[in-house]
Protein backbone atom coordinates (compact mmCIF):
# COMPACT_ATOMS: atom_id res chain seq x y z
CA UNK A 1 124.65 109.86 105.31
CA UNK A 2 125.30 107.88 102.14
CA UNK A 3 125.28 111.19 100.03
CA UNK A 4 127.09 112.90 102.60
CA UNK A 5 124.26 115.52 103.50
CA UNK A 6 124.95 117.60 106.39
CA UNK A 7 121.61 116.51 108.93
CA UNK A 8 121.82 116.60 113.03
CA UNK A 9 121.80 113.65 114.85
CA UNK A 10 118.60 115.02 116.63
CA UNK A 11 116.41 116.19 114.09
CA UNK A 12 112.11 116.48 114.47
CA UNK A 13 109.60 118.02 112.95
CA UNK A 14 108.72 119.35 116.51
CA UNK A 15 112.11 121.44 116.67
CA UNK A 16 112.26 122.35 113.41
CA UNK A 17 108.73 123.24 112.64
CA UNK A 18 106.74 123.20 115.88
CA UNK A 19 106.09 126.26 118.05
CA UNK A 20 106.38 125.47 121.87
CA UNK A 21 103.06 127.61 122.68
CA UNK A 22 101.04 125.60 120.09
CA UNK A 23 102.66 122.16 121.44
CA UNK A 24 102.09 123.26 124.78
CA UNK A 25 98.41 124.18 124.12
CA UNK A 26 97.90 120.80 122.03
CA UNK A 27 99.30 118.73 125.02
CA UNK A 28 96.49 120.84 127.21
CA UNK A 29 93.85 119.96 124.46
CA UNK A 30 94.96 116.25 125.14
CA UNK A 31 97.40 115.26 122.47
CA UNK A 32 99.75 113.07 123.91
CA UNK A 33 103.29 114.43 124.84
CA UNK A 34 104.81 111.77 123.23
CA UNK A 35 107.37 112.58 120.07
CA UNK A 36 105.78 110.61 117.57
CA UNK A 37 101.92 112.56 118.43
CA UNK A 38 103.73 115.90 118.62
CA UNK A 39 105.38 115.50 115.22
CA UNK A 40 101.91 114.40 113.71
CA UNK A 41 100.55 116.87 114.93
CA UNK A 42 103.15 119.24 113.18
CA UNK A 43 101.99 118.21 109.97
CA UNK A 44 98.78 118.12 110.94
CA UNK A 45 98.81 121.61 111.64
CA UNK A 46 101.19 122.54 108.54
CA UNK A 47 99.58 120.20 105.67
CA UNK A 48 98.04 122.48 102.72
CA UNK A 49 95.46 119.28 102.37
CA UNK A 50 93.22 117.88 104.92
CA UNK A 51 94.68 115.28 106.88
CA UNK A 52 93.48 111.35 107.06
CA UNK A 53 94.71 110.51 110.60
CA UNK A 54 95.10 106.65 111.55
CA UNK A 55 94.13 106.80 115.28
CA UNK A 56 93.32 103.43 116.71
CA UNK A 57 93.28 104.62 120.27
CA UNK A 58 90.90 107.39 119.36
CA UNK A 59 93.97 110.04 121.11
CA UNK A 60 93.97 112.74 117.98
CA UNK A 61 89.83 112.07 117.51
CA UNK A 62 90.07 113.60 121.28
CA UNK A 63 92.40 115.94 120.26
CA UNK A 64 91.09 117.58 117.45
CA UNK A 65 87.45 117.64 118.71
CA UNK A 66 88.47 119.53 122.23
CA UNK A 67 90.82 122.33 119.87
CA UNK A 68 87.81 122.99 117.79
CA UNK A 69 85.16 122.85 119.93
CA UNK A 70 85.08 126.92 120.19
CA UNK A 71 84.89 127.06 116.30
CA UNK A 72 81.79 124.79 116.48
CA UNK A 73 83.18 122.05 114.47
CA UNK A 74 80.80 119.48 112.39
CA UNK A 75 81.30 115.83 113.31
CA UNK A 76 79.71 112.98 110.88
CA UNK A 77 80.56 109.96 110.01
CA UNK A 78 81.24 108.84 106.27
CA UNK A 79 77.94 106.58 106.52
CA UNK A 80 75.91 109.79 107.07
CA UNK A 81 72.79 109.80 104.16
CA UNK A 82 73.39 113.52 104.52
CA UNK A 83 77.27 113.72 104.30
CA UNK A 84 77.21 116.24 101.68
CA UNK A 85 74.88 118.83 102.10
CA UNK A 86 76.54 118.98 106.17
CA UNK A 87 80.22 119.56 103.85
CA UNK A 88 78.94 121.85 102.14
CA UNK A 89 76.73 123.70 105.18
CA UNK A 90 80.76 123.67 107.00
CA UNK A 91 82.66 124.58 104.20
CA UNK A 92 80.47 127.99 103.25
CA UNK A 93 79.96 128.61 106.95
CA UNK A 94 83.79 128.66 107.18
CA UNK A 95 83.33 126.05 109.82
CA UNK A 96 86.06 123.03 110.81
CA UNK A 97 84.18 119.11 110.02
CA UNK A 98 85.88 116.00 111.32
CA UNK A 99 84.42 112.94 109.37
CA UNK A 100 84.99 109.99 111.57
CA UNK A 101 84.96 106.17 111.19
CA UNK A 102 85.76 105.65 107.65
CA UNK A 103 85.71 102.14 106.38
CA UNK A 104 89.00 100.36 104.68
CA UNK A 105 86.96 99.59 101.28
């Protein structure tokens, strides 16, 4: 507004960049219907990087394990002696691998 851009009063990433039948399945995987998980979940699903999610309440852990559960996903944990030979055996295997519980240090 201070450099007089042109921008809605209603903008989100879910209306601008979300697809209602992804959203819709999401919310049936169990993301939260809330704006805030929807528009995470937008970039989420749109990052060129893998994403480092912050989920204290353990809602997009629950998430992303029930939408790849068909594709066999990998889940470790950061502590795991054998963390690297399992991201390799997922990444040549074309298979998703959700490292949980990573430490702050």
């Amino acid at each position: 507004r201070e450099l007089k851009l042109p921008i809605g009063e209603d903008f989100s990433l879910q209306s601008s960049l979300g697809k209602p039948t992804d959203i819709r399945q999401w919310n049936i995987d169990g993301l939260p219907t809330d704006a805030v998980s929807i528009d995470s979940a937008v970039v989420v699903e749109r990052a060129e990087r893998y994403p480092l999610m912050i989920d204290p309440q353990s809602q997009a852990n629950n998430w992303i394990k029930t939408m790849y559960k068909k594709d066999d996903m990998i889940i470790t944990t950061f502590r795991n002696p054998k963390l690297l030979p399992t991201l390799e055996t997922a990444v040549s295997n074309g298979r998703p691998m959700l490292i949980e519980d990573l430490d702050e240090s």
